[in-house]
Protein backbone atom coordinates (compact mmCIF):
# COMPACT_ATOMS: atom_id res chain seq x y z
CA UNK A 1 0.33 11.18 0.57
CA UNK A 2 2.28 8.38 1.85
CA UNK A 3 4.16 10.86 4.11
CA UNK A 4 0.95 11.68 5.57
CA UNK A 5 -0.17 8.04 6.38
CA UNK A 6 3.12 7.22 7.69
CA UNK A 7 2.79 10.31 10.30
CA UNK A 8 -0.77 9.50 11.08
CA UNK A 9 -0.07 5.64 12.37
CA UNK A 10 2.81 6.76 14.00
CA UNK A 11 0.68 9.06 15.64
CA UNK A 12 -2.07 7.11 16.75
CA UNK A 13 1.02 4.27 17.55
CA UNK A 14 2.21 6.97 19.81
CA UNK A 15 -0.73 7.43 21.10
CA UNK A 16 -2.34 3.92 22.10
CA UNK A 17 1.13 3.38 23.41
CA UNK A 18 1.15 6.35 26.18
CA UNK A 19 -2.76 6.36 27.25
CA UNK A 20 -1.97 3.34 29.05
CA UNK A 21 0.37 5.73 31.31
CA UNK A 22 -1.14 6.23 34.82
CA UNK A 23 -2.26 4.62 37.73
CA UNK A 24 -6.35 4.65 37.39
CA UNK A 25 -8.32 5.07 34.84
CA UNK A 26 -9.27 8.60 35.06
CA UNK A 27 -5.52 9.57 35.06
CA UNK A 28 -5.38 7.81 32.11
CA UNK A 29 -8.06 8.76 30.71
CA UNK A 30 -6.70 12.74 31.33
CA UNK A 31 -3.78 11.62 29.69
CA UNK A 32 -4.77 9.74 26.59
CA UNK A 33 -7.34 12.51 26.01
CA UNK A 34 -4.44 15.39 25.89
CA UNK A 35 -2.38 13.32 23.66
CA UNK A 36 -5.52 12.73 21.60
CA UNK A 37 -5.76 15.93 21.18
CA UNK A 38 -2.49 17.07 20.41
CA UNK A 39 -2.23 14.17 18.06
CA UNK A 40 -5.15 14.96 16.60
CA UNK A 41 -4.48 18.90 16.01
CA UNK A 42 -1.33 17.74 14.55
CA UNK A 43 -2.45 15.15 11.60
CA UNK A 44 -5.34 17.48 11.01
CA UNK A 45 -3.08 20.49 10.52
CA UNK A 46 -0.80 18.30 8.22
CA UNK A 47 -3.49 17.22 6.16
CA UNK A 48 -5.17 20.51 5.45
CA UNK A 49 -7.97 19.86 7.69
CA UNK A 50 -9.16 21.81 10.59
CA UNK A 51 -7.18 21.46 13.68
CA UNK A 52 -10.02 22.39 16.34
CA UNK A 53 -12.08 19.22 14.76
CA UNK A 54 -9.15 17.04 14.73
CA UNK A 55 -7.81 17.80 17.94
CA UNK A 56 -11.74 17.15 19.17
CA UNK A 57 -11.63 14.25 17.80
CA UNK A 58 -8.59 12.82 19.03
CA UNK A 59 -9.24 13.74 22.65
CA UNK A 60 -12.19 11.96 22.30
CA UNK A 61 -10.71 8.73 21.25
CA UNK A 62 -7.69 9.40 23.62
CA UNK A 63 -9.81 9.73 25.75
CA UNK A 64 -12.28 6.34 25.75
CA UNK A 65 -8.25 4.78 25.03
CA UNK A 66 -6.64 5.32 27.93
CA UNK A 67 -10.08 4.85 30.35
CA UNK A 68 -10.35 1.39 28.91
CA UNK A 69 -6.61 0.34 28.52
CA UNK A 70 -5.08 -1.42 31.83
CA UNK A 71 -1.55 -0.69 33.10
């Protein structure tokens, strides 16, 4: 269990740390949203939950991340 926490915020670290890649904010908003949901696929698939809803999710978030975030 603490395996899985540990790979989750280093994840989402990974993650909030590369949607601020890009120019504007739609290019970063592209991006974060991929990594999102990659990411999100990922932790999903590690903790036995369904990869299509996590990697949803995490393009989502990605996505609002790296539209918001400045470079």
């Amino acid at each position: 269990m603490t395996r899985k926490i540990a790979l989750g915020l280093t994840l989402g670290s990974m993650l909030m740390a590369l949607a601020g890649c890009g120019s504007d904010p739609g290019t970063r908003a592209v991006t974060g949203g991929l990594l999102g949901a990659g990411a999100g696929a990922g932790v999903a698939a590690v903790t036995g939950g369904r990869p299509a809803t996590g990697a949803l999710i995490g393009g989502g978030v990605g996505a609002i991340g790296g539209a918001v975030t400045t470079p």
